[in-house]
Protein backbone atom coordinates (compact mmCIF):
# COMPACT_ATOMS: atom_id res chain seq x y z
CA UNK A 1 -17.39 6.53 3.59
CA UNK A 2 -14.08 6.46 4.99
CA UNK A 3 -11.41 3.86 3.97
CA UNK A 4 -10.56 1.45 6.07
CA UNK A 5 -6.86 0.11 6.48
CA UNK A 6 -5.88 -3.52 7.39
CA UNK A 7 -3.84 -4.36 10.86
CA UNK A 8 -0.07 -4.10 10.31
CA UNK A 9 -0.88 -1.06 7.85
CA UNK A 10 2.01 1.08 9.73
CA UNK A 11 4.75 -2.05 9.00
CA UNK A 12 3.54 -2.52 5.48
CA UNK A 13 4.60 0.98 4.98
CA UNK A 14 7.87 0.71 6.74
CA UNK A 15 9.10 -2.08 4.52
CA UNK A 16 8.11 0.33 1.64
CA UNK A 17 10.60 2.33 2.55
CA UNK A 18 13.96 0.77 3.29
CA UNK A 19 16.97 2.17 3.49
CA UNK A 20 17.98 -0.04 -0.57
CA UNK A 21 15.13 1.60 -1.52
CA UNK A 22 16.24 5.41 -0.40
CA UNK A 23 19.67 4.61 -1.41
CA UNK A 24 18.56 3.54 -4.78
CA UNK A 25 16.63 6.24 -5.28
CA UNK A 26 18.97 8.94 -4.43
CA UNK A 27 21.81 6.87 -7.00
CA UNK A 28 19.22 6.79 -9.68
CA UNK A 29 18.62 10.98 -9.41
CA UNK A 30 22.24 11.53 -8.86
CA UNK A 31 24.42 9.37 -11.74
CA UNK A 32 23.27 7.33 -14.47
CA UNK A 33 20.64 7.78 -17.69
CA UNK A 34 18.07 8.90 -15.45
CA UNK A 35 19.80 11.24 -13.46
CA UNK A 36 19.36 14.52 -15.23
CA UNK A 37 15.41 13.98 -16.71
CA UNK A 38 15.09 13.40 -12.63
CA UNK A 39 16.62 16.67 -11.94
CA UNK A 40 14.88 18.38 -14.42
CA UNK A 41 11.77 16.95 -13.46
CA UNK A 42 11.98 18.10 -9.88
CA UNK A 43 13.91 21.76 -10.87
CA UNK A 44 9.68 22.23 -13.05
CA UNK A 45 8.17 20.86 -10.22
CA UNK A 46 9.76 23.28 -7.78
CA UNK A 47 9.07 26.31 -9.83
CA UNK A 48 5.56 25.02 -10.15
CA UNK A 49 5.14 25.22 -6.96
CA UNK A 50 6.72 28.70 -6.06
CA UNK A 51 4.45 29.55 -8.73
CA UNK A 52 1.20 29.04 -7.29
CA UNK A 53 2.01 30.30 -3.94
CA UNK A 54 2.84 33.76 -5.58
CA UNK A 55 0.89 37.00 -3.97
CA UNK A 56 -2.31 37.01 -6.25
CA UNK A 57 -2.59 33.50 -6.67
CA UNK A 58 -5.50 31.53 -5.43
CA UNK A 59 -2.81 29.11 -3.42
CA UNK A 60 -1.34 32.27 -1.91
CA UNK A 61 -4.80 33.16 -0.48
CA UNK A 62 -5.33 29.40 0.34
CA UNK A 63 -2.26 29.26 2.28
CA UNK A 64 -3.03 32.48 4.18
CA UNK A 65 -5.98 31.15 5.14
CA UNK A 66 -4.94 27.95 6.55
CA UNK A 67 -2.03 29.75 8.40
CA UNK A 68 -4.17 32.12 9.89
């Protein structure tokens, strides 16, 4: 059964996501404690992903598929 979502869903999400929010966010993963496990973080995650879309790879044949 699919999910429904309550009026004003759309400006709910828009307050989510304020520009003090994306500022903070970029601060936090750019100077400070955090900044480098952030960097890390997203440096794994971004090999992860070139991983999986490697020739042989069931997400390479995936993502053939849905692009042809």
């Amino acid at each position: 059964m699919k999910k429904k979502r309550k009026v004003g869903y759309l400006k709910d999400l828009r307050k989510e996501w304020r520009k003090e929010a994306i500022e903070e966010a970029v601060r936090l993963s750019m100077v400070g404690d955090e900044a480098e496990e952030i960097r890390s973080k997203a440096k794994a995650i971004g090999k992860m992903a070139k991983r999986v879309v490697e020739e042989g790879r069931s997400s390479y044949f995936d993502l053939n598929a849905l692009i042809k």
